[in-house]
Protein backbone atom coordinates (compact mmCIF):
# COMPACT_ATOMS: atom_id res chain seq x y z
CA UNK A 1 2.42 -7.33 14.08
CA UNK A 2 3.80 -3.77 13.11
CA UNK A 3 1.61 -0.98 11.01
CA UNK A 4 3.32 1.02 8.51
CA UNK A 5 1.69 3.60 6.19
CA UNK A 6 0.91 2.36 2.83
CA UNK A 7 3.15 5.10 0.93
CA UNK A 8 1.98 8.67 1.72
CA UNK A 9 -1.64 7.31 2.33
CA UNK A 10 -3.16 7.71 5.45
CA UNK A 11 -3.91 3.78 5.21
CA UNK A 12 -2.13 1.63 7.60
CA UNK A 13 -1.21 -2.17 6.76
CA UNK A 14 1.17 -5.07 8.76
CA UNK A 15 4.60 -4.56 7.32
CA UNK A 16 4.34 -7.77 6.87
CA UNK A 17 1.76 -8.76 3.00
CA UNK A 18 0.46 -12.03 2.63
CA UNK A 19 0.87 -13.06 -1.10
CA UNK A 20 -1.58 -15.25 -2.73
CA UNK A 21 0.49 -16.46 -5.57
CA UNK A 22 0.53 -19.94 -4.67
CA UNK A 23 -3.39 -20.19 -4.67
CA UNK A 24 -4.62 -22.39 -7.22
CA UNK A 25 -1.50 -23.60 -8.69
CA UNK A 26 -3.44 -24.29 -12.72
CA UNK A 27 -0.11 -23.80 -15.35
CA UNK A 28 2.76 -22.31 -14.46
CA UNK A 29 1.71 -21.20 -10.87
CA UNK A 30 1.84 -24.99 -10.27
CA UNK A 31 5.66 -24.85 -10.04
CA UNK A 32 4.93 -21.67 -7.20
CA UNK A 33 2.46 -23.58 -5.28
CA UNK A 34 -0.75 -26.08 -5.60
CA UNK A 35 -2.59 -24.48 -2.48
CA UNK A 36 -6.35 -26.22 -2.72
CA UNK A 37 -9.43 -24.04 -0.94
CA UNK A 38 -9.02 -25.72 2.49
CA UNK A 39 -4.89 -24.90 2.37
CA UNK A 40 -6.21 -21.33 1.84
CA UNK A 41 -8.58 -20.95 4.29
CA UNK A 42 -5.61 -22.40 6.83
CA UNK A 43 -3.40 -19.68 5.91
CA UNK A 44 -5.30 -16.94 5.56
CA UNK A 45 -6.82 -18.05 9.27
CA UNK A 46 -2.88 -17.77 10.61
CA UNK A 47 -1.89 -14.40 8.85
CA UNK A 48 -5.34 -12.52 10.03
CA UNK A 49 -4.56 -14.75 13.69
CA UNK A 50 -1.44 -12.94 13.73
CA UNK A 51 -1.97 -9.79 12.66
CA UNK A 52 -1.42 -9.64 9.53
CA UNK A 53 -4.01 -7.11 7.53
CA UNK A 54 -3.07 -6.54 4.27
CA UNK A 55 -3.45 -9.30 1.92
CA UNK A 56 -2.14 -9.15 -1.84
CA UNK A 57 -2.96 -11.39 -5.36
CA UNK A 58 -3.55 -10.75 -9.27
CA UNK A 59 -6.08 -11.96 -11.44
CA UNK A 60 -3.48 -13.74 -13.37
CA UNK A 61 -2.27 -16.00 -10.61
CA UNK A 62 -3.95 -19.30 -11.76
CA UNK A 63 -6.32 -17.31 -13.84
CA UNK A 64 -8.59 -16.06 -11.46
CA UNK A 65 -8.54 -19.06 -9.28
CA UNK A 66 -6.12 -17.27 -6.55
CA UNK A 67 -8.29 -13.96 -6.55
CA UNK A 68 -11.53 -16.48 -6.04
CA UNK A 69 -9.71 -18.33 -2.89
CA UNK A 70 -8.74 -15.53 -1.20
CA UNK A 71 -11.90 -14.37 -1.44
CA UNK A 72 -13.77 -17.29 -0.15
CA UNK A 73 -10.98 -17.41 2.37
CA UNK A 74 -11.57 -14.08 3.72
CA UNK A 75 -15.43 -14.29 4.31
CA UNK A 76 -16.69 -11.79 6.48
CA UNK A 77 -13.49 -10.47 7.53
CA UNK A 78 -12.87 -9.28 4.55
CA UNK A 79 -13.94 -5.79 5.72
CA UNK A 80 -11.35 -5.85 8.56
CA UNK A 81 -8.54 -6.14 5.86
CA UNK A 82 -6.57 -3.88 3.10
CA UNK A 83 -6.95 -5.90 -0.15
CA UNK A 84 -4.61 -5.52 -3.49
CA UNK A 85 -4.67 -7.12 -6.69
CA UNK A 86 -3.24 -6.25 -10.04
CA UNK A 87 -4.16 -6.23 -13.86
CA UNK A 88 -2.19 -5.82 -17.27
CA UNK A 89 -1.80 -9.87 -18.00
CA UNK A 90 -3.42 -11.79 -21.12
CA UNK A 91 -6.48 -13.57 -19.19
CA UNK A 92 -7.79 -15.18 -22.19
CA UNK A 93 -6.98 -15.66 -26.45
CA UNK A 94 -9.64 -12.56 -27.05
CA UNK A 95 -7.22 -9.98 -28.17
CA UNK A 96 -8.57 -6.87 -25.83
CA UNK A 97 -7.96 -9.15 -22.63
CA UNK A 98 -4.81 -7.75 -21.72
CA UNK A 99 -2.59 -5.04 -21.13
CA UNK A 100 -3.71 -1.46 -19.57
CA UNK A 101 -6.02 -0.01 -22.12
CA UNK A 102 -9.39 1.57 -20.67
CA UNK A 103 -11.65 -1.47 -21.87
CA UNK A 104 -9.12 -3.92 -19.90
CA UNK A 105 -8.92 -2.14 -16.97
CA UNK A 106 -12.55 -1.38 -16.25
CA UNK A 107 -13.33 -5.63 -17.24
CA UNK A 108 -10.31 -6.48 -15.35
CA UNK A 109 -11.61 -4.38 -12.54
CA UNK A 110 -15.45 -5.75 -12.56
CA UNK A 111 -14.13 -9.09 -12.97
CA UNK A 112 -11.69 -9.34 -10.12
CA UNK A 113 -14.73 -7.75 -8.02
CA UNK A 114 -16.59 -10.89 -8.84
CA UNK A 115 -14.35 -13.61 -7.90
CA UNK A 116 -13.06 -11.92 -4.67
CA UNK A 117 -16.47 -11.45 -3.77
CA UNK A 118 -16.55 -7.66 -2.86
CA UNK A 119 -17.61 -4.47 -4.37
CA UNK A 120 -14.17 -2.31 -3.80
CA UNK A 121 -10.47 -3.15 -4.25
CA UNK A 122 -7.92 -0.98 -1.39
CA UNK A 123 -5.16 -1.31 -3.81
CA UNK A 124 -5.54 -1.63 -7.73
CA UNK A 125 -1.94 -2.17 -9.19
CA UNK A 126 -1.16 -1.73 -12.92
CA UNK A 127 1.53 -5.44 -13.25
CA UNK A 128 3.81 -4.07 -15.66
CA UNK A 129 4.12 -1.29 -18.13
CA UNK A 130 2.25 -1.39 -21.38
CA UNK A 131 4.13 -0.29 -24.42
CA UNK A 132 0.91 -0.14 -26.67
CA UNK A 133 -1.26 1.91 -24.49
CA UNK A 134 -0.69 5.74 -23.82
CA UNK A 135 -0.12 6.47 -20.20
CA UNK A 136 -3.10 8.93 -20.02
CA UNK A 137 -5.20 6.43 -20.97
CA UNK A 138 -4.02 3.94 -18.02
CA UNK A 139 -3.86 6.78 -15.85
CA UNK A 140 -7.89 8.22 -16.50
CA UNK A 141 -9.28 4.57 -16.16
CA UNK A 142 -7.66 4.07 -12.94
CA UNK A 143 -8.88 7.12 -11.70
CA UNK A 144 -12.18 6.60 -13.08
CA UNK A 145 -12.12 3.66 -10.96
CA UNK A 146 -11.22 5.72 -7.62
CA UNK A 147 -14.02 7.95 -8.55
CA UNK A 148 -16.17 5.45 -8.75
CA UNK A 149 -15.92 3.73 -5.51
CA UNK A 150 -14.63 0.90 -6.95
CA UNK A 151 -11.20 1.16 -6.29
CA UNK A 152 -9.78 3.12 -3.39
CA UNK A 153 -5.79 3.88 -4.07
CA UNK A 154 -4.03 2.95 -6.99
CA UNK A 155 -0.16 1.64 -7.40
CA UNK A 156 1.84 -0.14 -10.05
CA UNK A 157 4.40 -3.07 -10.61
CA UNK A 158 7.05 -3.69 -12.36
CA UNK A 159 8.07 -0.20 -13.71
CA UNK A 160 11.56 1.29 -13.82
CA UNK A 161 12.19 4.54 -13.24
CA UNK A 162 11.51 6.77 -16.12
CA UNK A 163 8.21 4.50 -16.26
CA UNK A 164 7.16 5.62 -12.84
CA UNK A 165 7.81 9.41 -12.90
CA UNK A 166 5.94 9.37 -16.83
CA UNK A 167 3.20 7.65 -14.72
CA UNK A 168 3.37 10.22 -11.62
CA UNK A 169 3.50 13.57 -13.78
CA UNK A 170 0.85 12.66 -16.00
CA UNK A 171 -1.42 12.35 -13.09
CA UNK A 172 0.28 15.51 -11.75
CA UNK A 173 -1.09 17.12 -14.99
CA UNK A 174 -4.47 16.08 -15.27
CA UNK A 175 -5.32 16.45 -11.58
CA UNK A 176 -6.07 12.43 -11.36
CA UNK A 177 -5.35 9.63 -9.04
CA UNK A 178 -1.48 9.29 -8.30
CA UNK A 179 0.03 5.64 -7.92
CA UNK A 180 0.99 5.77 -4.23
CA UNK A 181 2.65 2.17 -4.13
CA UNK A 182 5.54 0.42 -6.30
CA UNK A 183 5.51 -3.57 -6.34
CA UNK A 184 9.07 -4.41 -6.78
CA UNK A 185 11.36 -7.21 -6.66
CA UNK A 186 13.82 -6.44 -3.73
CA UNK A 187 16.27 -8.63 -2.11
CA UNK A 188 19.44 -9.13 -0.20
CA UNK A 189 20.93 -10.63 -3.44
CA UNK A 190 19.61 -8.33 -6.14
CA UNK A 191 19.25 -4.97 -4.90
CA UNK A 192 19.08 -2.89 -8.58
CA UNK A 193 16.31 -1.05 -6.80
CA UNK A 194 18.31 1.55 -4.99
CA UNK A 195 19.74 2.58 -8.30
CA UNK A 196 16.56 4.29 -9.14
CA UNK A 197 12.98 3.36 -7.92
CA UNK A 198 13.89 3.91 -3.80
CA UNK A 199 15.21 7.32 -4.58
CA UNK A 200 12.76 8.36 -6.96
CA UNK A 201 9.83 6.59 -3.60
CA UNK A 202 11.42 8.81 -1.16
CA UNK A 203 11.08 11.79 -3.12
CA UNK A 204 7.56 11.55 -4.39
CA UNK A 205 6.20 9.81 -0.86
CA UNK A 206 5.22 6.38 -2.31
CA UNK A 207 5.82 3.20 -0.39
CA UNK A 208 7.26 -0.05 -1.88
CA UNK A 209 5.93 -3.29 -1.62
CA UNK A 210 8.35 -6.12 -2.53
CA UNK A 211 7.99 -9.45 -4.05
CA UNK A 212 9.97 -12.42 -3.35
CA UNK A 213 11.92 -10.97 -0.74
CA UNK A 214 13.81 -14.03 0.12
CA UNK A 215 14.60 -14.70 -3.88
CA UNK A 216 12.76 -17.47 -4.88
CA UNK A 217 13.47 -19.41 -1.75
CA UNK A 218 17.13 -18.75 -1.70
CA UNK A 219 16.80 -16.89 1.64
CA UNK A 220 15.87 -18.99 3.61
CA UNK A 221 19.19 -21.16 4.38
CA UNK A 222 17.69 -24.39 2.26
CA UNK A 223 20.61 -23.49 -0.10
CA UNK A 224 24.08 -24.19 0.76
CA UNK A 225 27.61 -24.26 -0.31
CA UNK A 226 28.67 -27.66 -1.61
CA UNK A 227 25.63 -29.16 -0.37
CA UNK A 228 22.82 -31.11 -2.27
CA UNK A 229 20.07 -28.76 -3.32
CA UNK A 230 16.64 -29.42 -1.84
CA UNK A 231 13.79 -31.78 -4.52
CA UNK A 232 11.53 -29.87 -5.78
CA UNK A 233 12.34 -26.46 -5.03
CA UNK A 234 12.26 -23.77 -7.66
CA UNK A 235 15.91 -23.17 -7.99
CA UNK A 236 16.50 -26.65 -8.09
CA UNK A 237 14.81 -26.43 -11.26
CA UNK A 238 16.53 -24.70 -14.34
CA UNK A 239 12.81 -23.91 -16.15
CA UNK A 240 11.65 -22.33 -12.88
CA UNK A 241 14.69 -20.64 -11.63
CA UNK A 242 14.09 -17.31 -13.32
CA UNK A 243 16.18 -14.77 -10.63
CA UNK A 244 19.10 -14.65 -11.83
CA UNK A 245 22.14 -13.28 -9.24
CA UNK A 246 25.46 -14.34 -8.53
CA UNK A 247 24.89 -17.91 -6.04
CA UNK A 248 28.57 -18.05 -4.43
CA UNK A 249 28.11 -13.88 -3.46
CA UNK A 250 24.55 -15.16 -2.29
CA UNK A 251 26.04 -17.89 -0.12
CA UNK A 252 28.67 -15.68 2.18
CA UNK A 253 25.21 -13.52 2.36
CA UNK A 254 23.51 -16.71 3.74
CA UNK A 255 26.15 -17.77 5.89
CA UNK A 256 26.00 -13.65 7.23
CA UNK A 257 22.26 -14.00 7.79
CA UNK A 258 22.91 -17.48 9.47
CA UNK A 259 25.06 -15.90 11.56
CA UNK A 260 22.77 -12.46 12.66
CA UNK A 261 19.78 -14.73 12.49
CA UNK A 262 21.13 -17.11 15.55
CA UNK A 263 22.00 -13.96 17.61
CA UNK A 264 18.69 -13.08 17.53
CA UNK A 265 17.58 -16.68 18.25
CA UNK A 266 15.81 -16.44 14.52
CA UNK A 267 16.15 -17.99 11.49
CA UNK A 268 18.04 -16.99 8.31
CA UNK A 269 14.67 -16.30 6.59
CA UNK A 270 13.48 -13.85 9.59
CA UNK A 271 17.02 -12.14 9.32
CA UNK A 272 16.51 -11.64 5.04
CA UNK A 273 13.36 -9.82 5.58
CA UNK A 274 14.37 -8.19 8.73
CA UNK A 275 16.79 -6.70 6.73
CA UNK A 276 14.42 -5.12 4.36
CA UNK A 277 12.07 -3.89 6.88
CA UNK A 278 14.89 -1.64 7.97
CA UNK A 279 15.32 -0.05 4.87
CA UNK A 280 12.73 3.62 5.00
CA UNK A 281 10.93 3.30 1.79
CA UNK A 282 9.51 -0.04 2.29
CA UNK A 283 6.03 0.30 3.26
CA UNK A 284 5.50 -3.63 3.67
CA UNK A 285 7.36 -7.00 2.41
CA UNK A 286 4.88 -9.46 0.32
CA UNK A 287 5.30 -12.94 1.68
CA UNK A 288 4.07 -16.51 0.28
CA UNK A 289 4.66 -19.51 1.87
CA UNK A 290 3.67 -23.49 1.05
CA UNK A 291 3.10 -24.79 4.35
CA UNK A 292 1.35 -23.32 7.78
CA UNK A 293 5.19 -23.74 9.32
CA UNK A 294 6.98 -21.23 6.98
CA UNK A 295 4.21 -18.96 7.65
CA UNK A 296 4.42 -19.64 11.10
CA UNK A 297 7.62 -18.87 11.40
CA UNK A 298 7.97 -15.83 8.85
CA UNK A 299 5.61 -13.91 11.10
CA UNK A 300 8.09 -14.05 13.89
CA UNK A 301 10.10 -11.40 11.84
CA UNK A 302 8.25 -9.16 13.67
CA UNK A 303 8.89 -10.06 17.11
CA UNK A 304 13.09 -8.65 16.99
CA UNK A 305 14.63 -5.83 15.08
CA UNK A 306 18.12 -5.57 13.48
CA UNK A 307 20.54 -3.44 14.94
CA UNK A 308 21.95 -0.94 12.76
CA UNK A 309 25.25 -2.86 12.78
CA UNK A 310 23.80 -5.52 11.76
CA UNK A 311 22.34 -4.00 8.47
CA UNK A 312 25.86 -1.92 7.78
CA UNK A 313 26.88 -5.75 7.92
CA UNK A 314 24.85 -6.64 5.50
CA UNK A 315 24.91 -3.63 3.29
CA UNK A 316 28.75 -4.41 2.49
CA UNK A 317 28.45 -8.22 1.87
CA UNK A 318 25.16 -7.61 -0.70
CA UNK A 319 26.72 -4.13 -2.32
CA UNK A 320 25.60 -4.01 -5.79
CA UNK A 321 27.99 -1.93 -8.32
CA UNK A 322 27.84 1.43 -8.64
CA UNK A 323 26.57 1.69 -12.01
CA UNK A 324 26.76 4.94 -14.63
CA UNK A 325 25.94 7.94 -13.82
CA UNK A 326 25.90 7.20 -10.06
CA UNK A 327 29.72 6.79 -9.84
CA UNK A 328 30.07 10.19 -11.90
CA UNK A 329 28.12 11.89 -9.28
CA UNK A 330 29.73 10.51 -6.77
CA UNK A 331 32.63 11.84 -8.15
CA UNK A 332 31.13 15.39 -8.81
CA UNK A 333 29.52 15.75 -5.42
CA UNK A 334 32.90 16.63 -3.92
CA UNK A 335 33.47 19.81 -5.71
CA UNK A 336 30.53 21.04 -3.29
């Protein structure tokens, strides 16, 4: 398995992330996965057996019960591994027990200790902007955190742009703990994020982690043109299928991957995130899985590398539009 930097950290993690999402599986997370304690522990076992060291969750996948599986999953290796988890979501009815105020974040902080069983946190993520809560105030709890041993680097989720440089200044300001990580949604069929959030990570150093790299499933070749779509899969299912890109645009992309993927002797889902590991500003690419095969084989992304050819390939097929102002700059940058 291959290291990368975490952002402009001196930490080093698998460029490969093993997500925890599917953990639990109470609610919602039940259409994501219904992973039980001993499924866990099975998983987990395979990522750390193959190298994988850099583990990721949230205390509101299945309400604590993914943060308290991964935990228990861990054991004593724990100290042999980088561990992230977020905060910002509504854990219970009490009013205060959500968003990114100071009194959430410290309790969201002291709780998630508990159930993962250890007394620091290698990457503390703020999940999503918080309209109600000044910035500074995010910004001095987290850092109070880091100060505190607690927490050792700090990143957030979710944020667009403006969001993210409001976030980085402020710290900037106030001498305090920068974010040095984005968790972003990233893929070969939605790839919005180069408008804004990969330029504004290569400028300011930070590395991004992305989430459902092969959209929801749609990666990995299951889905096909004219052909029956798999039971029980999440974009078989209207309520769950909450990605929303263009599907016959995202089928010649399959059929491309297909194609690169068997050159390489891999599969279509090793090509999707081998595609994404090319790209500079990722840092690593957060996988979850269902079964010990997927996981398995995802790992083998790391064995091969794309050629350059391949991801120009790929680069035209996927192209997202040039959207205002990029196309006006375009347009200006030739009078220099």
């Amino acid at each position: 398995m291959k290291m990368r930097m975490l952002g402009n950290s001196g930490l080093k993690v698998s460029e490969l992330c093993f997500g925890t999402m599917t953990f639990g599986g109470d609610g919602y997370w039940g259409s994501i996965g219904k992973q039980n304690q001993n499924d866990a522990n099975i998983l987990v076992g395979i990522a750390l057996d193959h190298g994988i060291n850099f583990f990721d969750t949230a205390d509101i996948y299945s309400w604590g019960k993914s943060e308290e599986m991964l935990g228990k999953a861990l054991g004593i290796r724990r100290k042999d591994i980088i561990l992230a988890t977020k905060v910002r979501g509504k854990m219970s009815d009490q009013p205060n027990d959500v968003g990114l105020s100071r009194h959430h974040i410290i309790e969201g902080c002291n709780a998630s200790l508990k159930r993962l069983g250890t007394d620091y946190i290698d990457l503390y993520q703020v999940h999503n902007w918080d309209h109600l809560t000044p910035i500074e105030e995010t910004i001095e709890a987290l850092n109070d955190l880091v100060r505190w041993g607690k927490v050792r680097y700090i990143g957030c989720s979710n944020y667009s742009g403006w969001q993210l440089m409001k976030a980085l200044a402020t710290s900037e300001k106030y001498n305090q703990s920068k974010f040095i990580t984005i968790q972003s949604y990233y893929s070969l069929v939605n790839r919005e994020l180069e408008h804004e959030i990969v330029p504004a990570c290569l400028d300011q150093g930070m590395g991004i982690l992305i989430w459902s790299p092969l959209a929801g499933g749609f990666l990995t070749g299951k889905y096909r043109r004219g052909q029956v779509r798999p039971a029980n899969a999440r974009r078989s299912n209207a309520e769950e299928n909450f990605l929303q890109f263009d599907e016959e645009r995202g089928f010649n992309i399959v059929e491309e991957l297909d194609k690169i993927g068997k050159e390489n002797k891999a599969t279509v889902s090793q090509a999707a995130l081998n595609y994404l590991l090319r790209k500079s500003a990722v840092s690593s690419v957060v996988v979850g899985v269902r079964t010990s095969d997927q996981l398995k084989d995802i790992v083998k992304t790391s064995d091969w590398e794309m050629t350059s050819d391949d991801v120009k390939r790929l680069d035209e097929i996927s192209k997202p539009p040039r959207i205002y102002p990029y196309w006006m700059q375009d347009f200006m940058r030739g009078e220099r």
